[in-house]
PDB file of N, CA and C in Angstrom:
ATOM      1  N   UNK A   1       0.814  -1.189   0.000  1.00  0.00           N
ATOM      2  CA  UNK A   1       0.000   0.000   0.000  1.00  0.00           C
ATOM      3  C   UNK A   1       0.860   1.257   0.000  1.00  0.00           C
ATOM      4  N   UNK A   2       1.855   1.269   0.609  1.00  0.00           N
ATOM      5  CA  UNK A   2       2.831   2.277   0.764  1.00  0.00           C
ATOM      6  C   UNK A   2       4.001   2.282  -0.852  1.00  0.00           C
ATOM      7  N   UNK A   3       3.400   1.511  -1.496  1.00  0.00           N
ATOM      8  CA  UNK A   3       4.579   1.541  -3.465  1.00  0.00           C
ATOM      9  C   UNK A   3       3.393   2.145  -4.056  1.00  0.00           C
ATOM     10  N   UNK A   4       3.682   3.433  -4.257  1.00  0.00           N
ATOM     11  CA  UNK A   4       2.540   3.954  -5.584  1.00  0.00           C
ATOM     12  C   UNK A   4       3.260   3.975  -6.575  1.00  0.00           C
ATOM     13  N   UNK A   5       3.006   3.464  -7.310  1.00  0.00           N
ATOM     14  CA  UNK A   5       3.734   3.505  -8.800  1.00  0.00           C
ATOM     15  C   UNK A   5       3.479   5.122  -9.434  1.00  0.00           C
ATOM     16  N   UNK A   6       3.907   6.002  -8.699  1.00  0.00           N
ATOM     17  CA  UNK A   6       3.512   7.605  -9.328  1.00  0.00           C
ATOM     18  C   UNK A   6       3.847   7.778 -10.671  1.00  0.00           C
ATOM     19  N   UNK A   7       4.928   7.152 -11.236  1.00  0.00           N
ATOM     20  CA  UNK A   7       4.637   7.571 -12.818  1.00  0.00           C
ATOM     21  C   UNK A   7       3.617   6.725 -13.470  1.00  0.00           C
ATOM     22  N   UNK A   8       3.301   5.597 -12.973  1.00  0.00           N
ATOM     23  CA  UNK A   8       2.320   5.180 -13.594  1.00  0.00           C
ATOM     24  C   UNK A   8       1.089   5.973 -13.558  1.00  0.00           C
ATOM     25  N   UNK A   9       0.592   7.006 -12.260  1.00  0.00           N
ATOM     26  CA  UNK A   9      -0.498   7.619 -11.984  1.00  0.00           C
ATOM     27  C   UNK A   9      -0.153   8.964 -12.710  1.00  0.00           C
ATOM     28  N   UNK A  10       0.660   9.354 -13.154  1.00  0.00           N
ATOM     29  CA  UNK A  10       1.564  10.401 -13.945  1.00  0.00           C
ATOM     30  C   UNK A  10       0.672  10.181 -15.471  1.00  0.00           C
ATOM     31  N   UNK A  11       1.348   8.928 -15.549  1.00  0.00           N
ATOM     32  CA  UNK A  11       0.534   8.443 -17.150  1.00  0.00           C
ATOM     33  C   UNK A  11      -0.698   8.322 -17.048  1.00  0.00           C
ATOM     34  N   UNK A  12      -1.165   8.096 -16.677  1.00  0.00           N
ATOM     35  CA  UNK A  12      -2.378   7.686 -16.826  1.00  0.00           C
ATOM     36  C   UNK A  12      -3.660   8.870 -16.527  1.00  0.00           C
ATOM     37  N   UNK A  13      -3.123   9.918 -15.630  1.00  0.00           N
ATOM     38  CA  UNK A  13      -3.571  11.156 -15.425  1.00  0.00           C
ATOM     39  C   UNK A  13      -3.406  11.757 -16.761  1.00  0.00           C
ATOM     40  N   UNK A  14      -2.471  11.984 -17.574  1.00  0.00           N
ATOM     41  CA  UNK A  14      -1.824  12.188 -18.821  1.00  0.00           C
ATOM     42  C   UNK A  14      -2.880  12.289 -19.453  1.00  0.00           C
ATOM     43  N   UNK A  15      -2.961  10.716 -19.450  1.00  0.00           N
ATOM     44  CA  UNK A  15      -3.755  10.151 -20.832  1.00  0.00           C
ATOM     45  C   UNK A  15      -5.311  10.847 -20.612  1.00  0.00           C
ATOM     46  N   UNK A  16      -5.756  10.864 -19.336  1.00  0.00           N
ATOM     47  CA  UNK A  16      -7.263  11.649 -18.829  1.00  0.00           C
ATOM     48  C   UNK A  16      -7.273  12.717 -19.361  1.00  0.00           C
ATOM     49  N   UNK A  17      -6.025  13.299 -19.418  1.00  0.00           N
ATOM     50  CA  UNK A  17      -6.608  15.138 -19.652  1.00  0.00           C
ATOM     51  C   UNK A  17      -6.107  15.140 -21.150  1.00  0.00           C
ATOM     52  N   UNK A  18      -5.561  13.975 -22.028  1.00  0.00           N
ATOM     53  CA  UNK A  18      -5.395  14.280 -23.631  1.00  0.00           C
ATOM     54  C   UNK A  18      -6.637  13.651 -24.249  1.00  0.00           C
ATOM     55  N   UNK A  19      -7.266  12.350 -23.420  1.00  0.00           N
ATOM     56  CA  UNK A  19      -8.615  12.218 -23.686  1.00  0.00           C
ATOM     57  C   UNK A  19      -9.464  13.345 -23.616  1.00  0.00           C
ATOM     58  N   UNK A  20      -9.402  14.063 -22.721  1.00  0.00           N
ATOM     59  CA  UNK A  20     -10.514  14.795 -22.200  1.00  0.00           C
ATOM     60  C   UNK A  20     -10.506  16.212 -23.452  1.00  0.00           C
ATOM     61  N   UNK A  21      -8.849  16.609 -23.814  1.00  0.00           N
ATOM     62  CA  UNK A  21      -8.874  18.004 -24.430  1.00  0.00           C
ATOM     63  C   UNK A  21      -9.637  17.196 -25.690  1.00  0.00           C
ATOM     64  N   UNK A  22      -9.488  16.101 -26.365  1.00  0.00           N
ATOM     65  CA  UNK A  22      -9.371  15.952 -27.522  1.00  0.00           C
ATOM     66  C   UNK A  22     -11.017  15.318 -27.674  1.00  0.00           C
ATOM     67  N   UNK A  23     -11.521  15.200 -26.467  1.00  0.00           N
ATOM     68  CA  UNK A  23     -13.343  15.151 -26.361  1.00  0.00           C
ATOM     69  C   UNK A  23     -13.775  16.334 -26.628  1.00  0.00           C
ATOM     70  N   UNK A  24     -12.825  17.352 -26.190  1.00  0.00           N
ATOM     71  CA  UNK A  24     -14.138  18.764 -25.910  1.00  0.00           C
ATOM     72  C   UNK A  24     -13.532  19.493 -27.157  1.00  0.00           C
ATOM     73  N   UNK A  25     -12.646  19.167 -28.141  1.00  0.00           N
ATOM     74  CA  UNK A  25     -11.820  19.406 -29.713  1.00  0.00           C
ATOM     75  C   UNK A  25     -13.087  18.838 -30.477  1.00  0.00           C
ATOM     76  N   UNK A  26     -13.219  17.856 -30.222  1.00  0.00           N
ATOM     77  CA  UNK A  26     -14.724  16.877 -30.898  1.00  0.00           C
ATOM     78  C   UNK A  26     -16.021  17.721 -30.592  1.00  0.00           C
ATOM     79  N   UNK A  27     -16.254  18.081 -29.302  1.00  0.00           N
ATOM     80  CA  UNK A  27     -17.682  18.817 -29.411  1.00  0.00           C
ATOM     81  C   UNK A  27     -17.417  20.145 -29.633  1.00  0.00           C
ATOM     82  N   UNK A  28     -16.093  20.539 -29.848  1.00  0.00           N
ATOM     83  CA  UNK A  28     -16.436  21.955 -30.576  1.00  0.00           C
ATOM     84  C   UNK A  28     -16.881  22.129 -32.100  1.00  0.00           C
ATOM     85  N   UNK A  29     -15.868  20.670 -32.926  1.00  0.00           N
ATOM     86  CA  UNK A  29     -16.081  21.127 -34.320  1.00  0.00           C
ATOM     87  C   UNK A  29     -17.338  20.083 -34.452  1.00  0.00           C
ATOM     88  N   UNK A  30     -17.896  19.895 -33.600  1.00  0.00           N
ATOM     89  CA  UNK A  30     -19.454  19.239 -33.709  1.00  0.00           C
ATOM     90  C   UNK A  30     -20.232  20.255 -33.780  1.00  0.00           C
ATOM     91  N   UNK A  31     -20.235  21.537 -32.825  1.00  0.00           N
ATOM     92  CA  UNK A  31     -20.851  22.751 -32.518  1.00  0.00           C
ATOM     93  C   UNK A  31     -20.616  23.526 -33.822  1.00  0.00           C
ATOM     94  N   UNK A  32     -19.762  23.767 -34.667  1.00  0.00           N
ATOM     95  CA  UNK A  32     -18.996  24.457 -35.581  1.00  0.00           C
ATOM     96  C   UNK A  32     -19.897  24.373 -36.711  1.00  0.00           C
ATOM     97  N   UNK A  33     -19.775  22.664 -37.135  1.00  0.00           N
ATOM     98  CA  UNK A  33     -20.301  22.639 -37.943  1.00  0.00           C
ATOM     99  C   UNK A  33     -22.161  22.128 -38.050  1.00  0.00           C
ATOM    100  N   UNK A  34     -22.581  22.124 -37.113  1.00  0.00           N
ATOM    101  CA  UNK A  34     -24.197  22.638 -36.846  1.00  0.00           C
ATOM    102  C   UNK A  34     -24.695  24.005 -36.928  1.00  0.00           C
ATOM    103  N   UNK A  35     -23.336  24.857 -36.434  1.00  0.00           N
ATOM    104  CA  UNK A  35     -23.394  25.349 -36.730  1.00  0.00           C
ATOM    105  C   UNK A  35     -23.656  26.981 -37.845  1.00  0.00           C
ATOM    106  N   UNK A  36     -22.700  26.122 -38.525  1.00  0.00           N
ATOM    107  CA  UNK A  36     -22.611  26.519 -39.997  1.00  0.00           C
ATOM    108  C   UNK A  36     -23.422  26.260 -41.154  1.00  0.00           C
ATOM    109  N   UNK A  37     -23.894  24.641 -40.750  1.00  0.00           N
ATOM    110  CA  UNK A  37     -25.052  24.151 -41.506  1.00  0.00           C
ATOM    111  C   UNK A  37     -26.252  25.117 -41.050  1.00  0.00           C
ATOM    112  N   UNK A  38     -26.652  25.174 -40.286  1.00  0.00           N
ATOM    113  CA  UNK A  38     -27.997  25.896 -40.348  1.00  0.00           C
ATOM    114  C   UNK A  38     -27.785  27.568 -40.105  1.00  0.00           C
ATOM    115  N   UNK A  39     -26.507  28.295 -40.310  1.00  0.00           N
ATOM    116  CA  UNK A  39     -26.336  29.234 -41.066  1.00  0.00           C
ATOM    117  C   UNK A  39     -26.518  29.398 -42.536  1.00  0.00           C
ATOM    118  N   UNK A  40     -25.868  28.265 -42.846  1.00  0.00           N
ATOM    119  CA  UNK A  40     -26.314  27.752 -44.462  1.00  0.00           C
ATOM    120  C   UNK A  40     -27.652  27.957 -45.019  1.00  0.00           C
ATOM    121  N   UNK A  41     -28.518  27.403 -44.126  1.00  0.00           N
ATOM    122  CA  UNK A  41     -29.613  26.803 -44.719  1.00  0.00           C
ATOM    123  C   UNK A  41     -30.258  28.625 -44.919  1.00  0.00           C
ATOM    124  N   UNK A  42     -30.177  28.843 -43.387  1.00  0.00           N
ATOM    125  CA  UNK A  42     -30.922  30.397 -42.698  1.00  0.00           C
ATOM    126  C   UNK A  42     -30.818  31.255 -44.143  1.00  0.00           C
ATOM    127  N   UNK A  43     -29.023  31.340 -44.651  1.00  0.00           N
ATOM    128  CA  UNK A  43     -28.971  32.123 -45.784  1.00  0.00           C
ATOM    129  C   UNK A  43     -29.695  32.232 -47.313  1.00  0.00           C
ATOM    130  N   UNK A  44     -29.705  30.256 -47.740  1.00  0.00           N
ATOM    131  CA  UNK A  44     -30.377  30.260 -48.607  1.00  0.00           C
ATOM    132  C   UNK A  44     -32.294  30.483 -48.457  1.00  0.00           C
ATOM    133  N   UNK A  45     -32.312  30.035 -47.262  1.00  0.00           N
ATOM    134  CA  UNK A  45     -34.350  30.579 -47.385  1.00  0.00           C
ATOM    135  C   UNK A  45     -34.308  32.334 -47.189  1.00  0.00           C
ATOM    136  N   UNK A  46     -33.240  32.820 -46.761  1.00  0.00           N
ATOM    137  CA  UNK A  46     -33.368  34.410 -46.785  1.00  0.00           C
ATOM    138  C   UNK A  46     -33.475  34.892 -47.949  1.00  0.00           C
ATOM    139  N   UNK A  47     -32.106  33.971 -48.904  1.00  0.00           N
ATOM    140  CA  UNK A  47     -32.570  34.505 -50.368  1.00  0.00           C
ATOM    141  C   UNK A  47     -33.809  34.182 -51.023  1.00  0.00           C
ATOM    142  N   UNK A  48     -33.987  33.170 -50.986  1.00  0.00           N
ATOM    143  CA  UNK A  48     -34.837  32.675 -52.183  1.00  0.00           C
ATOM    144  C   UNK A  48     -36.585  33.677 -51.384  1.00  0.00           C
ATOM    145  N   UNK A  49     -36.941  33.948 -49.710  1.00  0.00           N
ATOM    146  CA  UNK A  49     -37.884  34.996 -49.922  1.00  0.00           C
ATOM    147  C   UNK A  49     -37.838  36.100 -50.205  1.00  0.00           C
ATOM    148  N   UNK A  50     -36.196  36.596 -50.196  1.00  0.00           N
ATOM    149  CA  UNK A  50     -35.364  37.756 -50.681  1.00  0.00           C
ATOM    150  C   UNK A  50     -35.983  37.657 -52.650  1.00  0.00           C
ATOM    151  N   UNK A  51     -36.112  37.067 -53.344  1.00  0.00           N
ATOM    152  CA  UNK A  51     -36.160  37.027 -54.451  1.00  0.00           C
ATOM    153  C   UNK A  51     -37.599  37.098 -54.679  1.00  0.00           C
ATOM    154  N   UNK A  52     -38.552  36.437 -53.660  1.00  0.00           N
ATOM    155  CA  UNK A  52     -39.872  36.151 -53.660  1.00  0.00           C
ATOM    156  C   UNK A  52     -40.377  37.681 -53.382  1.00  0.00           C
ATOM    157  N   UNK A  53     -39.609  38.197 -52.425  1.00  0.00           N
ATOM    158  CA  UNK A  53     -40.157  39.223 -51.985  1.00  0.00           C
ATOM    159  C   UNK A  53     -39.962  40.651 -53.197  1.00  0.00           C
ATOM    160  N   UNK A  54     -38.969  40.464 -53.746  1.00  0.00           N
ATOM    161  CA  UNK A  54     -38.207  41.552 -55.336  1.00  0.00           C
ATOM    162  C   UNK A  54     -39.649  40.929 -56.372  1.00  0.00           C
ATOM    163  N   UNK A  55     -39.690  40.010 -56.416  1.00  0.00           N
ATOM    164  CA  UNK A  55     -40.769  39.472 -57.635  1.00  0.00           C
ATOM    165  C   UNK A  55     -41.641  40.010 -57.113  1.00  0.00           C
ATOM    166  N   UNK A  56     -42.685  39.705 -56.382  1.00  0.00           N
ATOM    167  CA  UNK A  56     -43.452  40.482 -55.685  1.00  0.00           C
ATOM    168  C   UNK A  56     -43.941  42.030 -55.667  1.00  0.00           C
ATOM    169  N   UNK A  57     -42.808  42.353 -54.986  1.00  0.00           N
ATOM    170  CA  UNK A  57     -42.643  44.074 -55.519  1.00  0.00           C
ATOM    171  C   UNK A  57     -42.891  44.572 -56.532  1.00  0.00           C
ATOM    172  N   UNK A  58     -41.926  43.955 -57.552  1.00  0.00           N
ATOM    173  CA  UNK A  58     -42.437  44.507 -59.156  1.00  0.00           C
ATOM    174  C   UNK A  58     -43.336  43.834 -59.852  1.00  0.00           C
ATOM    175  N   UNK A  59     -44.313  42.694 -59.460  1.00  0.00           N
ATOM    176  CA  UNK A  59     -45.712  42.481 -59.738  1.00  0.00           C
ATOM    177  C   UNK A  59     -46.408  43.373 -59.100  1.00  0.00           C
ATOM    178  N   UNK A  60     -46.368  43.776 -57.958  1.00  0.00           N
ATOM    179  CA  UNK A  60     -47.591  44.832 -57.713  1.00  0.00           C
ATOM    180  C   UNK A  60     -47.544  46.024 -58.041  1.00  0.00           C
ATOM    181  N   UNK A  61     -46.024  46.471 -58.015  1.00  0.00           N
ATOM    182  CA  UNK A  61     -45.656  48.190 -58.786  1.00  0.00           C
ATOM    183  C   UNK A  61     -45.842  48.006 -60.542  1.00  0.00           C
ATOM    184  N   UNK A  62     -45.979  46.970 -60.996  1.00  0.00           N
ATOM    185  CA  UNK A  62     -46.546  46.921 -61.897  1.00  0.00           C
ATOM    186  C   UNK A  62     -48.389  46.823 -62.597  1.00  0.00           C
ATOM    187  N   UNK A  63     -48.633  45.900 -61.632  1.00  0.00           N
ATOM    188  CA  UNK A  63     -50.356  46.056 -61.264  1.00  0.00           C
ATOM    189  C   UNK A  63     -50.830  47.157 -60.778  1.00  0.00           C
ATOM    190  N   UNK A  64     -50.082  48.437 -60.008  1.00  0.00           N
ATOM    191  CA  UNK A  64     -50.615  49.531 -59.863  1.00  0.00           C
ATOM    192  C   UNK A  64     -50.362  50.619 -60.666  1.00  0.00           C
ATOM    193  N   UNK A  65     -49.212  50.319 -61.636  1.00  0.00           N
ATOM    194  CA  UNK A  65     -48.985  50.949 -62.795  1.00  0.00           C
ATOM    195  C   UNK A  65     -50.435  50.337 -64.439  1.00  0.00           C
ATOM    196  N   UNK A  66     -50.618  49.434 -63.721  1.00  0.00           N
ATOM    197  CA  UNK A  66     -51.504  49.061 -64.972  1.00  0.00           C
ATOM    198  C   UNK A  66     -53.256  49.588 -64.710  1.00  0.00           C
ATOM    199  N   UNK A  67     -53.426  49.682 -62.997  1.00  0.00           N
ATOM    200  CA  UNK A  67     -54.739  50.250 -62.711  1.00  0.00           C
ATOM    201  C   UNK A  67     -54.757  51.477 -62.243  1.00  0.00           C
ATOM    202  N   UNK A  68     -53.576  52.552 -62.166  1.00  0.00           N
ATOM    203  CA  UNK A  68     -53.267  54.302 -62.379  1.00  0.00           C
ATOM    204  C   UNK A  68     -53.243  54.613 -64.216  1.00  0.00           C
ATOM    205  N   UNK A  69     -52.632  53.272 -64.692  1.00  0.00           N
ATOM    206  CA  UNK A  69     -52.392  53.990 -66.329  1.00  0.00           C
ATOM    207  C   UNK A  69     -51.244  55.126 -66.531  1.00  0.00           C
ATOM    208  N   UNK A  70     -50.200  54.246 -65.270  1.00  0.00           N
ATOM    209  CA  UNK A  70     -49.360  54.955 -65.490  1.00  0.00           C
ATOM    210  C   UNK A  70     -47.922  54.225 -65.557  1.00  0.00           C
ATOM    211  N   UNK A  71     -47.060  54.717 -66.191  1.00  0.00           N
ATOM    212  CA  UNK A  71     -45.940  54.224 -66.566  1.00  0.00           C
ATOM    213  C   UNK A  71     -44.796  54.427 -64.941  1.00  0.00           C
ATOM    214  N   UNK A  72     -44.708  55.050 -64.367  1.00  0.00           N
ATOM    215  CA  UNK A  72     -43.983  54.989 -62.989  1.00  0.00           C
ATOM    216  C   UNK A  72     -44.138  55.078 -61.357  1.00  0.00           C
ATOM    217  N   UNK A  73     -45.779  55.604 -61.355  1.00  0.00           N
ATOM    218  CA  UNK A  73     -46.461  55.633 -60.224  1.00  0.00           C
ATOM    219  C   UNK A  73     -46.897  54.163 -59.318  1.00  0.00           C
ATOM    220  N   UNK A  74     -46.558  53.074 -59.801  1.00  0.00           N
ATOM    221  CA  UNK A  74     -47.080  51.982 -59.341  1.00  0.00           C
ATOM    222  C   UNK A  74     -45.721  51.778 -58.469  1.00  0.00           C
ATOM    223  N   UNK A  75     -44.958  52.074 -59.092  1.00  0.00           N
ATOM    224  CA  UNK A  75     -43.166  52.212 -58.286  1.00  0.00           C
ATOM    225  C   UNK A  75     -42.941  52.596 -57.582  1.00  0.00           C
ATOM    226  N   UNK A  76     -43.592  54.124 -57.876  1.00  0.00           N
ATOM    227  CA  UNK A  76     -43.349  54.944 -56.234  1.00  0.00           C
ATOM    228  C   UNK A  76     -44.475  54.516 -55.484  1.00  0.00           C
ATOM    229  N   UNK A  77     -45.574  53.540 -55.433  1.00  0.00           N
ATOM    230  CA  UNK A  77     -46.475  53.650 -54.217  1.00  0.00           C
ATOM    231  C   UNK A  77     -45.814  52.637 -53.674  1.00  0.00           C
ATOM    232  N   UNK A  78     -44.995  51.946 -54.166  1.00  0.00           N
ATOM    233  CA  UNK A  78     -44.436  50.377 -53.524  1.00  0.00           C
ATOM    234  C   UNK A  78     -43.136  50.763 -53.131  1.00  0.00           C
ATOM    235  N   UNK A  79     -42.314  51.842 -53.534  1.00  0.00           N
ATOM    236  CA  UNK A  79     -41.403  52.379 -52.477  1.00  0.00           C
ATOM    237  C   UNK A  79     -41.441  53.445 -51.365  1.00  0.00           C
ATOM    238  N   UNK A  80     -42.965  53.814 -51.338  1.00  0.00           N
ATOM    239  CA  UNK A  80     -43.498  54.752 -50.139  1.00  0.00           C
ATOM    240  C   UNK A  80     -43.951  53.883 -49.690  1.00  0.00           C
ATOM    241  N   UNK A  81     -44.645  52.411 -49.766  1.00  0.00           N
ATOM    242  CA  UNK A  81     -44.758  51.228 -49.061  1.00  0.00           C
ATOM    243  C   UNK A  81     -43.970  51.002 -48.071  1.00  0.00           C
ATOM    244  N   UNK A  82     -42.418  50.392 -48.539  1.00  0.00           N
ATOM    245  CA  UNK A  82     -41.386  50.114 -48.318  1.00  0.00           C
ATOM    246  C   UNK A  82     -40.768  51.435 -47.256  1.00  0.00           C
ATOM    247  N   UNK A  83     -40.600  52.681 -47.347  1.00  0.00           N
ATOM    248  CA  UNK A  83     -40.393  53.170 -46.951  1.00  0.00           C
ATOM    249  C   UNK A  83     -41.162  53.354 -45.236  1.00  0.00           C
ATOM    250  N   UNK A  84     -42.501  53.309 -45.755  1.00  0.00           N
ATOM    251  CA  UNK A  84     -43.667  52.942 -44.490  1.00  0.00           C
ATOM    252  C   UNK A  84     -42.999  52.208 -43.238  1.00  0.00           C
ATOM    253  N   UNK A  85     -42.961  50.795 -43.878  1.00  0.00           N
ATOM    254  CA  UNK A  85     -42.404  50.070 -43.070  1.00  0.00           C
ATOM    255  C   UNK A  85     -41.101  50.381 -42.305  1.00  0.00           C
ATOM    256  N   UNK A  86     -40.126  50.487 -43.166  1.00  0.00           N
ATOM    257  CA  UNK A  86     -38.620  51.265 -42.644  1.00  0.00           C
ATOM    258  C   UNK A  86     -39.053  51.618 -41.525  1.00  0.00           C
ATOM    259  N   UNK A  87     -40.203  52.926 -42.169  1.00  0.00           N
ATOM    260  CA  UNK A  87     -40.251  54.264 -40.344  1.00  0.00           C
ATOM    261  C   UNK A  87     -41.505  53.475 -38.888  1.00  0.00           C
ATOM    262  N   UNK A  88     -41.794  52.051 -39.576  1.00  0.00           N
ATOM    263  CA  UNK A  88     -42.929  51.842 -38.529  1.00  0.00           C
ATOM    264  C   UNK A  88     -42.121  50.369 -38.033  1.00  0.00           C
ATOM    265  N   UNK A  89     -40.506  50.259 -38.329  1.00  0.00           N
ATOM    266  CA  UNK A  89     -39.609  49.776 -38.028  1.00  0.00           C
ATOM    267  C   UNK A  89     -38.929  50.651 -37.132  1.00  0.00           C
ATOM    268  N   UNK A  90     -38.819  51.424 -37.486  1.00  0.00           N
ATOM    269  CA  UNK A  90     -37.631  52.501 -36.808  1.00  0.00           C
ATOM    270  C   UNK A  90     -38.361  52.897 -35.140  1.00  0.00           C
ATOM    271  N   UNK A  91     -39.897  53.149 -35.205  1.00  0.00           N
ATOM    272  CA  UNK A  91     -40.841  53.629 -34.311  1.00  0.00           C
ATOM    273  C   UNK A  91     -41.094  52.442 -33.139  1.00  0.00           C
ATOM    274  N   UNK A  92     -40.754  50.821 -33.591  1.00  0.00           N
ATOM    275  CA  UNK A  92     -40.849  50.216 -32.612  1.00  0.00           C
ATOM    276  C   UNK A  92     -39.537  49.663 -32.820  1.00  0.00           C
ATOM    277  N   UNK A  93     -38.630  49.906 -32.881  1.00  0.00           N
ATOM    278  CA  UNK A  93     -37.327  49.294 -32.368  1.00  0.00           C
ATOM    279  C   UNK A  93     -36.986  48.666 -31.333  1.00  0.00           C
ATOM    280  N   UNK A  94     -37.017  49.691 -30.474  1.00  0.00           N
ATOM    281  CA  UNK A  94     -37.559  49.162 -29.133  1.00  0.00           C
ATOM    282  C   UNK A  94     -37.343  47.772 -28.457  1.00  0.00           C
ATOM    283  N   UNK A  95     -38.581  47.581 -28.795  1.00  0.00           N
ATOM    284  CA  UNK A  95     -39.596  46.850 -28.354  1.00  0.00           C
ATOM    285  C   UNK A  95     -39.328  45.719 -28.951  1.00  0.00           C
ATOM    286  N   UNK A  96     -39.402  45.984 -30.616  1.00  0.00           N
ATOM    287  CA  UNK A  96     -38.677  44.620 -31.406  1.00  0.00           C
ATOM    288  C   UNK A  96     -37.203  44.178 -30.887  1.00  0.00           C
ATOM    289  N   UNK A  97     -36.442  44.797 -30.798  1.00  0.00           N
ATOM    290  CA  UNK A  97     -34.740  44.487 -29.880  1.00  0.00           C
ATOM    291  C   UNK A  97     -35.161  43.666 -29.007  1.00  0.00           C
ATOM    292  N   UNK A  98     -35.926  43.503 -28.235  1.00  0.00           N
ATOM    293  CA  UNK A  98     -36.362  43.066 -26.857  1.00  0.00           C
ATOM    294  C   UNK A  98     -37.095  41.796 -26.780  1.00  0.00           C
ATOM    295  N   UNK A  99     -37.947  41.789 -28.012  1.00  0.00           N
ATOM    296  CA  UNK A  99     -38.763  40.488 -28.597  1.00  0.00           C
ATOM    297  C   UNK A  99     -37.334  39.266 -29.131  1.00  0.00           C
ATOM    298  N   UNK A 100     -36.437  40.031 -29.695  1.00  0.00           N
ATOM    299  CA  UNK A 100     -35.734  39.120 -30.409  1.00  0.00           C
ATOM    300  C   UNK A 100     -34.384  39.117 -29.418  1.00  0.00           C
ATOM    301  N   UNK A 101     -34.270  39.594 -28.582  1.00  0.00           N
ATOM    302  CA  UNK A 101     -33.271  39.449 -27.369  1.00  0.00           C
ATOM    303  C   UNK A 101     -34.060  38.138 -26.481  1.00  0.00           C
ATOM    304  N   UNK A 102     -35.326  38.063 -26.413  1.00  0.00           N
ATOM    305  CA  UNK A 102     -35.867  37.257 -25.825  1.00  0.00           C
ATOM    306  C   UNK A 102     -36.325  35.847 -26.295  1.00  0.00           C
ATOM    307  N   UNK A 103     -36.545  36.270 -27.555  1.00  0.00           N
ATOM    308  CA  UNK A 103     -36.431  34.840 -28.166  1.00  0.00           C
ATOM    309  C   UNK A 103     -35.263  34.254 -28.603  1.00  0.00           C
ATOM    310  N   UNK A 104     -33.649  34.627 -28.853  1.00  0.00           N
ATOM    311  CA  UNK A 104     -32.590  34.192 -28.901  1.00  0.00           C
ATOM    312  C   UNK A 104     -32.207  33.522 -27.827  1.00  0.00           C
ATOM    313  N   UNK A 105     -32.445  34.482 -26.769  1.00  0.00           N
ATOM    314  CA  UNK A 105     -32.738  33.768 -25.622  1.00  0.00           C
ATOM    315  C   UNK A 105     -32.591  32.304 -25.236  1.00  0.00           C
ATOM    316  N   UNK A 106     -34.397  32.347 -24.936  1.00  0.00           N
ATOM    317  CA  UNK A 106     -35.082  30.979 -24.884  1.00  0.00           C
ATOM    318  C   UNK A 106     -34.410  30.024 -25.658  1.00  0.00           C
ATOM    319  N   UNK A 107     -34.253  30.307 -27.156  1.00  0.00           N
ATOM    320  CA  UNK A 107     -33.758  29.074 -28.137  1.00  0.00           C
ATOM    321  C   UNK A 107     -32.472  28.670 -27.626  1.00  0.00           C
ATOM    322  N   UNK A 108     -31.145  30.018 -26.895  1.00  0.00           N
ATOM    323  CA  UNK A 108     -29.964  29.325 -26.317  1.00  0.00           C
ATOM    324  C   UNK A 108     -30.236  28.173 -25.321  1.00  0.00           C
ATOM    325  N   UNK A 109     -31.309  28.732 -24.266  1.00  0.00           N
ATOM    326  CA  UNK A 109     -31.697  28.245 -23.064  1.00  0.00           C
ATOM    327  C   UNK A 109     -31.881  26.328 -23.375  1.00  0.00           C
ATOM    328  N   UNK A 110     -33.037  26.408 -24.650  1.00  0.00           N
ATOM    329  CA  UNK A 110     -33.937  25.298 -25.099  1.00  0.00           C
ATOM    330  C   UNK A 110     -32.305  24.539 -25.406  1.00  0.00           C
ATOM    331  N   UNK A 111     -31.478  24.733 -26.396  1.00  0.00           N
ATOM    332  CA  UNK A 111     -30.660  24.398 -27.423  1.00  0.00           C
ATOM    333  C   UNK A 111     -29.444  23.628 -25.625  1.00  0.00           C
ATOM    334  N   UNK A 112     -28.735  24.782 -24.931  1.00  0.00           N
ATOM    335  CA  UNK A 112     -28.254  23.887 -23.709  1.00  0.00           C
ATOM    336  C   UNK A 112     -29.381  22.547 -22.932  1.00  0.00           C
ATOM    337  N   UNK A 113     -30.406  23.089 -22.580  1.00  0.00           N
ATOM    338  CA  UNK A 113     -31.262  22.193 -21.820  1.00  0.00           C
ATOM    339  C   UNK A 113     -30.942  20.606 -22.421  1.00  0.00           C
ATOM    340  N   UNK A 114     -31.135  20.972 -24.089  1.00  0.00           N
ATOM    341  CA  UNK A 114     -31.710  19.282 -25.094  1.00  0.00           C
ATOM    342  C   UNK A 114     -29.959  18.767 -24.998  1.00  0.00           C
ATOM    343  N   UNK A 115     -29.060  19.788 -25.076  1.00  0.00           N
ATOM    344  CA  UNK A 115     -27.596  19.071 -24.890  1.00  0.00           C
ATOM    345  C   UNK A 115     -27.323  18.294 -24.141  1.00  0.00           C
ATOM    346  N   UNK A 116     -27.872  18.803 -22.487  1.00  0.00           N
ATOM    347  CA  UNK A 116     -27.551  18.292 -21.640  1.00  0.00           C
ATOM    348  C   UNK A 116     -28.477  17.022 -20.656  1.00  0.00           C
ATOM    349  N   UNK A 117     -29.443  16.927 -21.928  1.00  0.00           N
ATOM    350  CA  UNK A 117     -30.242  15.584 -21.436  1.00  0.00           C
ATOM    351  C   UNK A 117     -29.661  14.244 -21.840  1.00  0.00           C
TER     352      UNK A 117
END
């Protein structure tokens, strides 16, 4: 009881903490790339309603150019539209910061909780 083989407990402590760095090396580029994937994804559905939303636009600045009978007025009511929004963006800022501070939130909260079950 009194022979500890200390380099053996040397090694073998060793080996615990090169296991251990090279576990939490593994759940980072696990994190990384879940990461990145559903950055991925986030970007392409931004575009493609990004494109939905441009088509859109110039179907209706065009449909209001076709029921004014006018060649550029359907344009400007859909960028005084656009503009609308901007300032009824700008007017609750606020409040929106706070909605989406709170729901980033929760989803960190949700996203640790399901890790650690």
């Amino acid at each position: 009881m009194g022979n500890i083989d200390l380099s053996k407990l040397i090694t073998t402590f060793t080996a615990f903490i090169e296991t251990k760095i090279a576990l939490l090396k593994w759940d980072a580029q696990e994190e990384v790339l879940v990461f990145l994937s559903k950055t991925i994804i986030l970007f392409l559905v931004f575009s493609v309603i990004s494109l939905a939303i441009i088509f859109f636009s110039v179907a209706l600045a065009i449909g209001v150019n076709f029921w004014m009978d006018s060649d550029y007025l359907g344009f400007m009511v859909v960028a005084v539209l656009y503009l609308l929004f901007a300032l009824l963006i700008l007017l609750v800022r606020k409040n929106l910061k706070l909605k989406i501070q709170r729901t980033l939130g929760q989803t960190i909260r949700q996203q640790k909780a399901e890790k650690n079950e």
